[in-house]
Protein backbone atom coordinates (compact mmCIF):
# COMPACT_ATOMS: atom_id res chain seq x y z
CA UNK A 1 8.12 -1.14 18.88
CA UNK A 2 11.22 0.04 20.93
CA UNK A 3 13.70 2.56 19.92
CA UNK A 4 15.69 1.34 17.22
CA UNK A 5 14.26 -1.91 17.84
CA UNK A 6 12.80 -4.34 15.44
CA UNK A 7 9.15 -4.50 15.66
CA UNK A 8 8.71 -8.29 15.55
CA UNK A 9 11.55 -9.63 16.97
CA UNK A 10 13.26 -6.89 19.14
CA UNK A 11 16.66 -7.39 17.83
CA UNK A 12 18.33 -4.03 17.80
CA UNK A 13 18.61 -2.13 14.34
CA UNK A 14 21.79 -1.41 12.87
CA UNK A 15 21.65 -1.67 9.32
CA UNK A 16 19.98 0.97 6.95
CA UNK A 17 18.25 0.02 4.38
CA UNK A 18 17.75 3.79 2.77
CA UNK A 19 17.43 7.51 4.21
CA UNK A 20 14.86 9.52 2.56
CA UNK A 21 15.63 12.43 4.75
CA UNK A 22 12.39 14.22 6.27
CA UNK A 23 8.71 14.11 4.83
CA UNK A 24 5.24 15.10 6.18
CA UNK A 25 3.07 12.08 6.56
CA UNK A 26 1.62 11.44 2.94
CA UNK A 27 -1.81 11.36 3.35
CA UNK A 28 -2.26 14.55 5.56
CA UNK A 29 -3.69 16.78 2.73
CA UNK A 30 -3.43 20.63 3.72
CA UNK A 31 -6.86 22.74 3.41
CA UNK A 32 -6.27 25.94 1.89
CA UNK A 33 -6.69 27.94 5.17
CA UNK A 34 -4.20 25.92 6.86
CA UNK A 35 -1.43 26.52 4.40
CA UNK A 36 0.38 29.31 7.11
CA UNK A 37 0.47 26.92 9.96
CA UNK A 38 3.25 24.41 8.62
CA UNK A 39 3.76 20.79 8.85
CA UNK A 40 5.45 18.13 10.68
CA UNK A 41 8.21 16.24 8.81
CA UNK A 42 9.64 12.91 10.11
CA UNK A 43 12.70 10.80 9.18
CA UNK A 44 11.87 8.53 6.46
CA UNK A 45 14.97 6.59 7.58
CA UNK A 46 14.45 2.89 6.78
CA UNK A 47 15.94 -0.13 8.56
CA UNK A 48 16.53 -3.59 8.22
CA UNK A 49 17.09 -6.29 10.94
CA UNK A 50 19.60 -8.66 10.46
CA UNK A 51 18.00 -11.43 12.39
CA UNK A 52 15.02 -11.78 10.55
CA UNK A 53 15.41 -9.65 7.90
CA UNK A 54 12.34 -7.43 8.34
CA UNK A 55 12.56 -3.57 6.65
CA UNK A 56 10.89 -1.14 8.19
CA UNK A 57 10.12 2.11 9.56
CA UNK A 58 9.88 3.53 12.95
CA UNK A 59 6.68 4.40 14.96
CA UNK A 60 6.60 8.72 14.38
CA UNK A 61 2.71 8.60 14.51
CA UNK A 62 0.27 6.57 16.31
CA UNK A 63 -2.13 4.77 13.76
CA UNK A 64 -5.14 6.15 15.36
CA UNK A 65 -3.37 9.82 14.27
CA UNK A 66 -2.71 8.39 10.46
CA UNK A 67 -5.75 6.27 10.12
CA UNK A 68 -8.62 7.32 12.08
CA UNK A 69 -9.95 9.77 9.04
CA UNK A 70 -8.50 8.59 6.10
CA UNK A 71 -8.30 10.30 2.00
CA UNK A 72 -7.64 7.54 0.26
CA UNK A 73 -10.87 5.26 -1.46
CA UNK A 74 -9.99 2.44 -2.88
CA UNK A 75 -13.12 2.37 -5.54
CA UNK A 76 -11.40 5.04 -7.39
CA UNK A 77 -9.10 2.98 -9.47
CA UNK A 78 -11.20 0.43 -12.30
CA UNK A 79 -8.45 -1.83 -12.26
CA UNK A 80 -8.33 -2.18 -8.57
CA UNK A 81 -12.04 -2.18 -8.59
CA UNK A 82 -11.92 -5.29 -11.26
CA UNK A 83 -9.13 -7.37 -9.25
CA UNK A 84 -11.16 -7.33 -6.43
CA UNK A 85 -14.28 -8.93 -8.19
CA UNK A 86 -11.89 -11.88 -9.36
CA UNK A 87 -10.43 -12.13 -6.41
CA UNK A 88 -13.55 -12.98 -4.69
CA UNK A 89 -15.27 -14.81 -7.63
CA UNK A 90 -12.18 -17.19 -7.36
CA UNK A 91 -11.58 -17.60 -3.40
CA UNK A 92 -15.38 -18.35 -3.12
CA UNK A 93 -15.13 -21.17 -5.52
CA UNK A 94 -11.19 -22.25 -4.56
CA UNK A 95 -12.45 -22.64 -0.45
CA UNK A 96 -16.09 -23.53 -1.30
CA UNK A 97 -17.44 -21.20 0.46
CA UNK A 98 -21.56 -20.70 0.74
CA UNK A 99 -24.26 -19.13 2.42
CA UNK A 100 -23.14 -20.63 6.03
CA UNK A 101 -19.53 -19.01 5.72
CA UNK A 102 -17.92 -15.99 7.47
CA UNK A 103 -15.72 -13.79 5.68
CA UNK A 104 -13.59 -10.64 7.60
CA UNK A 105 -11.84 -8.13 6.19
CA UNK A 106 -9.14 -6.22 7.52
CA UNK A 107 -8.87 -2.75 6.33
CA UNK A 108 -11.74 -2.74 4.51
CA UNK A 109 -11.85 0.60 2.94
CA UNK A 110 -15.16 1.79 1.33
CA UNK A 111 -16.21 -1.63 0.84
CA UNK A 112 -14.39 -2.05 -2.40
CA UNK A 113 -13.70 -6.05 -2.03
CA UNK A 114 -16.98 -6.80 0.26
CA UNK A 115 -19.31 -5.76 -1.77
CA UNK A 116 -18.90 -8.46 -4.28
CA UNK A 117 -20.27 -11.17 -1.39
CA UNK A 118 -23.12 -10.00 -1.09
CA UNK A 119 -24.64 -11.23 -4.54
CA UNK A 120 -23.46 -14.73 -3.18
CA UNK A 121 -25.34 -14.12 0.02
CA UNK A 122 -22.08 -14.38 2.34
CA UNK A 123 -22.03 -13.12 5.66
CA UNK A 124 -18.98 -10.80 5.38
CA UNK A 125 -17.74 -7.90 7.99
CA UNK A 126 -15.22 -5.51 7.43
CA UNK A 127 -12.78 -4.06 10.08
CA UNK A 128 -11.98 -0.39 9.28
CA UNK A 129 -10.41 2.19 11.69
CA UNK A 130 -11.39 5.35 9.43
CA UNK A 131 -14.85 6.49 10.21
CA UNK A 132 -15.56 8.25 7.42
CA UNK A 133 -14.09 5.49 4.96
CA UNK A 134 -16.10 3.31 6.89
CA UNK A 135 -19.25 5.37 6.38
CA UNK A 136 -19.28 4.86 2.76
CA UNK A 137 -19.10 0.72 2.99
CA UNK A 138 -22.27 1.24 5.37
CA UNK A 139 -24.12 3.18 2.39
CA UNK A 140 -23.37 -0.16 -0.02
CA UNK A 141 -25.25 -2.37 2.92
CA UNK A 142 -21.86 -4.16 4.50
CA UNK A 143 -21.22 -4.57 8.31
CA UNK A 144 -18.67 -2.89 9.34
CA UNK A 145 -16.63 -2.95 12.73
CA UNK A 146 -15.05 0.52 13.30
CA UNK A 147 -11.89 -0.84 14.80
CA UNK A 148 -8.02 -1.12 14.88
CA UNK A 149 -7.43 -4.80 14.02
CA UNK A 150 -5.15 -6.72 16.94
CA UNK A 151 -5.31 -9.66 19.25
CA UNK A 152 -8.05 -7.90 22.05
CA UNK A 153 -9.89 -6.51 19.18
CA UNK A 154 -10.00 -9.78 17.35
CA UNK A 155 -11.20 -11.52 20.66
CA UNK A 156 -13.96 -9.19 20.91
CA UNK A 157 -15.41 -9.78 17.41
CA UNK A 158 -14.48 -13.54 16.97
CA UNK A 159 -17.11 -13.63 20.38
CA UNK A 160 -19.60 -11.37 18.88
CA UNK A 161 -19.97 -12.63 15.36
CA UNK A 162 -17.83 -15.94 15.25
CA UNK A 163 -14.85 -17.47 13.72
CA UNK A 164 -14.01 -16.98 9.91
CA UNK A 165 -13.72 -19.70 7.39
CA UNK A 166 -11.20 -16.57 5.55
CA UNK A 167 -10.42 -13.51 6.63
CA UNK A 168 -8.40 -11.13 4.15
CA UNK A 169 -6.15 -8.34 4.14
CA UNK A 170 -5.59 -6.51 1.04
CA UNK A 171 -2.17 -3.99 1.68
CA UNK A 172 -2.16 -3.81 5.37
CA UNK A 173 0.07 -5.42 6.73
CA UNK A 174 2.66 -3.50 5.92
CA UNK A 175 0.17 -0.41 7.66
CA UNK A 176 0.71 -1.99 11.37
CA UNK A 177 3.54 -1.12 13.86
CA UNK A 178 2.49 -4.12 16.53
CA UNK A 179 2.98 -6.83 13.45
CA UNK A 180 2.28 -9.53 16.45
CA UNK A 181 -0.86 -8.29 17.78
CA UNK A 182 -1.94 -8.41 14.32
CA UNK A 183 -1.05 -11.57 13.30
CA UNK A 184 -1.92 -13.14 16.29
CA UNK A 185 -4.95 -11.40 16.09
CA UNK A 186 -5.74 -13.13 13.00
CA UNK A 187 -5.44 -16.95 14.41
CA UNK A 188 -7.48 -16.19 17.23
CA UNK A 189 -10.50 -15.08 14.93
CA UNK A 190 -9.47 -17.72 12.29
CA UNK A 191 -11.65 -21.34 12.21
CA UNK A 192 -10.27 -24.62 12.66
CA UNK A 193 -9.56 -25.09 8.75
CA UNK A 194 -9.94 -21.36 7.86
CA UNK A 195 -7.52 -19.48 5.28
CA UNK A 196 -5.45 -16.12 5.84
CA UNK A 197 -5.37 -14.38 2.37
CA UNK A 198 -3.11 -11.51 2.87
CA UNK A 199 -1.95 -9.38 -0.32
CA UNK A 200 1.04 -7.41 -0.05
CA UNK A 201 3.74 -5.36 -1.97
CA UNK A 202 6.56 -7.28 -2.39
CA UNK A 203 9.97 -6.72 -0.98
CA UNK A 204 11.92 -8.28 -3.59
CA UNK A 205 9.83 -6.17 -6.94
CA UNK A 206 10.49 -3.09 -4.83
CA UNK A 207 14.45 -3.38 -4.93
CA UNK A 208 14.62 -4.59 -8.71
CA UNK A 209 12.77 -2.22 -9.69
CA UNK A 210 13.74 0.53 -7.09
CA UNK A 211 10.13 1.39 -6.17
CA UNK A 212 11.22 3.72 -2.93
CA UNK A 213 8.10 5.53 -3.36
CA UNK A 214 6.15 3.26 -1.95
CA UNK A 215 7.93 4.18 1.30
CA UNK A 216 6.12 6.18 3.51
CA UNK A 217 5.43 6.60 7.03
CA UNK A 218 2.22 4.55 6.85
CA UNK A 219 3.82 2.12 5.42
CA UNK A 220 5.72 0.37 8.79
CA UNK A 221 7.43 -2.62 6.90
CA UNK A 222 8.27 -3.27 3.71
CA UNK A 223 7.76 -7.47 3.33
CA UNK A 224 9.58 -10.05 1.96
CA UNK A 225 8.24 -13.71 2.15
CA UNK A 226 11.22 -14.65 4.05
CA UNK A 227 10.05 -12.77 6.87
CA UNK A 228 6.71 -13.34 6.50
CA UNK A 229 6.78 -17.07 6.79
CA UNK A 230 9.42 -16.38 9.94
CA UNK A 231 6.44 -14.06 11.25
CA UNK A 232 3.67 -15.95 11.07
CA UNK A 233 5.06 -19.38 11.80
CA UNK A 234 5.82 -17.60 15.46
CA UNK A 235 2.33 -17.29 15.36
CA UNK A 236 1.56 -20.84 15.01
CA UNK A 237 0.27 -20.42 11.18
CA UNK A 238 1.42 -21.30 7.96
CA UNK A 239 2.11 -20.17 4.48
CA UNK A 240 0.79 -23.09 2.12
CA UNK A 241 0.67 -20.98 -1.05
CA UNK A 242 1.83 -17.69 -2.62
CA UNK A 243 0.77 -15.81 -5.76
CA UNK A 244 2.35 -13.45 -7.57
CA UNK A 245 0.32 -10.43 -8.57
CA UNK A 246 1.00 -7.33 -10.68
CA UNK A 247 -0.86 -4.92 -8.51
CA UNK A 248 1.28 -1.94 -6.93
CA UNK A 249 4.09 -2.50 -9.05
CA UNK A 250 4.80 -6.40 -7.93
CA UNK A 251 2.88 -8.11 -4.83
CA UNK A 252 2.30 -11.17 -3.25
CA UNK A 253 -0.97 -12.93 -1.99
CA UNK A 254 -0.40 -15.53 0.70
CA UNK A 255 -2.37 -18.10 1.83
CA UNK A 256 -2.19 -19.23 5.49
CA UNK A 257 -3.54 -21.36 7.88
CA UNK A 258 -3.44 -22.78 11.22
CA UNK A 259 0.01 -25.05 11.46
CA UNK A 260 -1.82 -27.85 13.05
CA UNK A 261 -4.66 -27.96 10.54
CA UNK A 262 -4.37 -30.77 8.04
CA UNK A 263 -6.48 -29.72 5.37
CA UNK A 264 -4.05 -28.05 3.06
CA UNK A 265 -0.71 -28.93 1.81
CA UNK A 266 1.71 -26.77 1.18
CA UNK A 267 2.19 -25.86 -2.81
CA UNK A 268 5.56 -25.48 -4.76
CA UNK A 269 5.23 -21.96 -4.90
CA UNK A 270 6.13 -21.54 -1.48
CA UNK A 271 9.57 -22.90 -1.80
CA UNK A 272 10.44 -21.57 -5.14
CA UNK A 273 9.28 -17.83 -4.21
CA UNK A 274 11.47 -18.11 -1.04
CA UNK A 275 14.40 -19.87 -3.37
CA UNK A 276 13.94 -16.26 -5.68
CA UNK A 277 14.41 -14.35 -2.66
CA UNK A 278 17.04 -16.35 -1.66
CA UNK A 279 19.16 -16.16 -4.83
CA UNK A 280 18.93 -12.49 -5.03
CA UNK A 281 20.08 -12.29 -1.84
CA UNK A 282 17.65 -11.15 0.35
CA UNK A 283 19.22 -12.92 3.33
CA UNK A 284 22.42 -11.24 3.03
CA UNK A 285 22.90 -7.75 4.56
CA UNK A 286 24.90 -6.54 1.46
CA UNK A 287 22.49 -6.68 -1.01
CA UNK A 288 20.20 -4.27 1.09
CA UNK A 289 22.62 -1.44 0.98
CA UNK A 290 22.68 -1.49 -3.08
CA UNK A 291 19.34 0.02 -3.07
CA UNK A 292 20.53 3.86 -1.96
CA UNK A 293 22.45 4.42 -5.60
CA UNK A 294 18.89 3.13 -7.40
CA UNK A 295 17.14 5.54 -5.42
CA UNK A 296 19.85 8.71 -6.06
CA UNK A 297 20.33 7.54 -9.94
CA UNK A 298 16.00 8.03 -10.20
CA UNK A 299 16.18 11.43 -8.11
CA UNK A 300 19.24 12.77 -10.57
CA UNK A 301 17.51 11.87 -13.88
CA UNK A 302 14.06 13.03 -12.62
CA UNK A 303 15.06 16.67 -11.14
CA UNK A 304 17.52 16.86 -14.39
CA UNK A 305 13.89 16.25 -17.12
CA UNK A 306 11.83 18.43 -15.26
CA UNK A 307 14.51 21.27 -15.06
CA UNK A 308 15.32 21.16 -18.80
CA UNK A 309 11.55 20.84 -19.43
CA UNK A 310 10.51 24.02 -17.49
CA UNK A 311 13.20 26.01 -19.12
CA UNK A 312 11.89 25.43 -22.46
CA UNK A 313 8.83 27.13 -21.39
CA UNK A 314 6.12 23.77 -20.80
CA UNK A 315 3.62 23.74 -18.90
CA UNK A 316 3.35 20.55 -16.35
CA UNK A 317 0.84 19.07 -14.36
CA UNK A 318 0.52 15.74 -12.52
CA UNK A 319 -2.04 12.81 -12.10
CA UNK A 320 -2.69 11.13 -9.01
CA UNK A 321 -2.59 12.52 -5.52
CA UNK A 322 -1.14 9.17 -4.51
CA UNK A 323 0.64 8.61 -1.28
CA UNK A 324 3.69 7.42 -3.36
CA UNK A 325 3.55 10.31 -5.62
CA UNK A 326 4.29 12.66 -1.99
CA UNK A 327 7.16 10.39 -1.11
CA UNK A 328 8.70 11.03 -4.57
CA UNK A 329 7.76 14.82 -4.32
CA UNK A 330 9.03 15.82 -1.45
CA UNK A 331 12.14 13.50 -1.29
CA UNK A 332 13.31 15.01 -4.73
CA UNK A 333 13.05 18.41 -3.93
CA UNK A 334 10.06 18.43 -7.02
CA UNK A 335 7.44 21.18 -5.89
CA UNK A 336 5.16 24.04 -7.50
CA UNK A 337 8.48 25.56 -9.52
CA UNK A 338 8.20 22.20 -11.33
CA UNK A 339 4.14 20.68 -11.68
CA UNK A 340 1.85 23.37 -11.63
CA UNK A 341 -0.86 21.26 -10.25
CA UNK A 342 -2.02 17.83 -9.70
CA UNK A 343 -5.39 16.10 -10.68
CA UNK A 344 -7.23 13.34 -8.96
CA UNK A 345 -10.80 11.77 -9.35
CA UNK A 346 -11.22 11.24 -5.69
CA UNK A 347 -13.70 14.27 -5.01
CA UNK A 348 -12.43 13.79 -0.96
CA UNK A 349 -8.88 15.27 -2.30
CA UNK A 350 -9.79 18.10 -4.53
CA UNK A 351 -9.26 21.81 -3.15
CA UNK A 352 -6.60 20.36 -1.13
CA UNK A 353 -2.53 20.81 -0.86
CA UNK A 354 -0.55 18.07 -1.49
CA UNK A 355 1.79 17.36 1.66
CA UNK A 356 5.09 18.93 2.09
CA UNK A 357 5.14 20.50 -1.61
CA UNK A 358 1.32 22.52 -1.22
CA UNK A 359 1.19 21.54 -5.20
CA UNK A 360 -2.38 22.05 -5.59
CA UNK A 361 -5.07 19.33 -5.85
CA UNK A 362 -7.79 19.94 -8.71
CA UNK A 363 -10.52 18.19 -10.64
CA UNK A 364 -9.39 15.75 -13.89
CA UNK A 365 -11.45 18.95 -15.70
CA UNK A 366 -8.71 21.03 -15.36
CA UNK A 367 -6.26 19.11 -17.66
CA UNK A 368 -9.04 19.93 -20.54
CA UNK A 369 -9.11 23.21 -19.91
CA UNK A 370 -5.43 24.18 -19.26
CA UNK A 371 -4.15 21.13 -21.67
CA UNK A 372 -0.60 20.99 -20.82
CA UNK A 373 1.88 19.84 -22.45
CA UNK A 374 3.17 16.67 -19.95
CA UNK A 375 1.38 14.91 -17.50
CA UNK A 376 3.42 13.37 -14.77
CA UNK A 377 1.96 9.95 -13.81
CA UNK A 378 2.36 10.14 -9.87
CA UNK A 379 0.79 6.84 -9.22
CA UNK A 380 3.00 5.10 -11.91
CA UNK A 381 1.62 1.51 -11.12
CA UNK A 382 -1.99 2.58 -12.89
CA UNK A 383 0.05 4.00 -16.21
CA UNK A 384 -1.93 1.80 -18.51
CA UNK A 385 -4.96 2.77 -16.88
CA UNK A 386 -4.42 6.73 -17.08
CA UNK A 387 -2.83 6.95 -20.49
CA UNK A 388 -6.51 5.50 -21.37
CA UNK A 389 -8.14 7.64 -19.67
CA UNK A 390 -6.57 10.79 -20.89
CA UNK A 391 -5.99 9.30 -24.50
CA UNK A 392 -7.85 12.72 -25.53
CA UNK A 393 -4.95 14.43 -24.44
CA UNK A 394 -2.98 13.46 -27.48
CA UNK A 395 -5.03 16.35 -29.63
CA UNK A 396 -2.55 18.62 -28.32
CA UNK A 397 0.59 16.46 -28.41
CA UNK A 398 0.79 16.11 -25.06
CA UNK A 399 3.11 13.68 -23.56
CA UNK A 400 3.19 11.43 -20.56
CA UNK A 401 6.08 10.86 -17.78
CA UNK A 402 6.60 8.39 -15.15
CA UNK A 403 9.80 8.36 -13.32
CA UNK A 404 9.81 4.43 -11.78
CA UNK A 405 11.35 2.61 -12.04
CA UNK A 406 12.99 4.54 -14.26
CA UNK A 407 12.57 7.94 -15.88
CA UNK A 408 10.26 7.52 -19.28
CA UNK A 409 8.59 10.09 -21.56
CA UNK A 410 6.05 8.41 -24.17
């Protein structure tokens, strides 16, 4: 990506979409003896291009500096865990694939998704940058390429292991800066007749329901079907059907294939997704500057609970060291004055700092043993999930917050 330049097309950048000011990258988690030595903040200053109406971020870090050892696991999360399993119970029976088919994943994690093929004896491989993330798929018996996905990569392992009847990508496409390689990277390792699932948030959910946490610096673009189709039609593949998901607060999963393949048409849902977009006006440059008062209206209401909360003497923690949960934190000013701590189930995290705010990162344990009186729901998209979990809570009359997409105590 150039300076100020848009990262597919190259048209130059004039538009902002919203300015988050500086934050530290969201998944660098500070060890305790590292506290003294600082961190690096960035502009969270996001753009949008007016030519093909891509949002996005500039290129601060290079991906092997964000991704190469990686906190997050995706098997953390039940629900996430759960639409996985469907996801591949249903694609195996929708493309008929059997024992002769080759699956790749992109961004595979711990092996959260791929570990459901091998019951159905499918030769699947994931593609994971992260060594140590990629470690733990290796324990669960799943091949694993340790390897930025892009077109020379791509080359290399469509040679070594073949070409894939699908190949997914579960919320990474917004995680590349060279969108191009990657996409083209996926229709050189694609078959003939192959499908492209690709699930991402959406663009359009985002805005409604002003979800500018999910804006960070791994995050490089923020996607809208309209510029998805634009993208990968340059790339000689096509969208023949969209789904809409309720995973990460609103997201799409495309289906794609090769243009010249005949062996899929292309479904309604296509046309009336883009039509939604349309009508709300995502190809107008106007609506994307209505965003910023969302975002301030959230940050008001939020700093304004916490402040009258903490002067009537309550004690608050937080669930979730989530990536969105740092955005939030640090663009809102929220730090240790406000949450005393933060609890998350992901053993990797715990004894850690959150970024930016140093908010300390302990066991779920500690909420039975401190019991406060609120718990702030960081990763707000798994509410249902957590207020089950910590049901016990209620002995206490302890309450529950979540700030987006918009500021709730129940």
């Amino acid at each position: 990506m150039k300076k100020n330049c848009c990262r597919f097309c190259g048209n130059e950048l004039h538009w902002t979409f919203i300015d988050l000011g500086l934050s530290p990258i969201s998944n660098e988690y500070v060890l305790g003896n590292e506290i003294e030595k600082g961190q690096l903040f960035y502009p969270l200053h996001v753009k949008v291009c007016d030519d093909c109406k891509l949002v996005q971020i500039g290129e601060y870090r290079q991906p092997n500096e964000i991704f190469s050892e990686y906190k997050y696991l995706s098997s953390y999360s039940t629900s996430w865990l759960k639409h996985c399993k469907e996801y591949v119970d249903m694609i195996i029976d929708k493309l008929k694939l059997n024992t002769s088919s080759l699956v790749y994943e992109i961004a595979s994690n711990d092996g959260y998704l791929l570990q459901n093929f091998i019951p159905y004896s499918i030769t699947a491989w994931g593609v994971e940058p992260a060594e140590n993330v990629a470690r733990e798929a290796m324990k669960k018996g799943i091949n694993v390429e340790v390897e930025f996905w892009g077109e020379e990569s791509a080359k290399r392992i469509s040679n070594e292991h073949g070409k894939a009847d699908l190949i997914i990508g579960n919320n990474v496409l917004a995680h590349v800066p060279d969108i191009n390689s990657f996409v083209e990277g996926m229709r050189i390792a694609l078959k003939q007749d192959g499908t492209i699932t690709m699930e991402f948030p959406h663009l359009l959910e985002l805005m409604k329901l002003s979800q500018f946490d999910t804006i960070y610096h791994e995050h490089f673009s923020y996607l809208s079907l309209i510029a998805v189709t634009e993208i990968f039609r340059t790339h000689k593949l096509t969208i023949y059907n969209v789904e809409k998901l309720p995973t990460h607060g609103g997201s799409l999963r495309i289906y794609a294939a090769h243009s010249e393949s005949n062996a899929y048409s292309i479904n309604d849902s296509v046309q009336e997704i883009l039509s939604e977009e349309i009508e709300y006006g995502l190809n107008n440059m106007e609506i994307y500057e209505t965003f910023r008062d969302q975002v301030y209206k959230i940050k008001y209401e939020s700093c304004k609970l916490l402040i009258e909360l903490k002067e009537s003497g309550k004690k608050i923690a937080a669930f979730g060291a989530a990536a969105k949960g740092n955005t939030f934190l640090n663009y809102c000013g929220i730090g240790k004055e406000y949450i005393d701590y933060v609890v998350d189930s992901n053993p990797e995290k715990q004894g850690l700092y959150l970024p930016g705010t140093l908010i300390p990162i302990e066991s779920p344990d500690k909420i039975k043993e401190d019991r406060p009186d609120y718990i702030v729901f960081l990763p707000w998209n798994l509410k249902d999930e957590l207020e089950q979990l910590l049901s016990y809570t209620r002995e206490w009359g302890c309450k529950f917050i979540t700030f987006i997409p918009k500021v709730e105590v129940r």
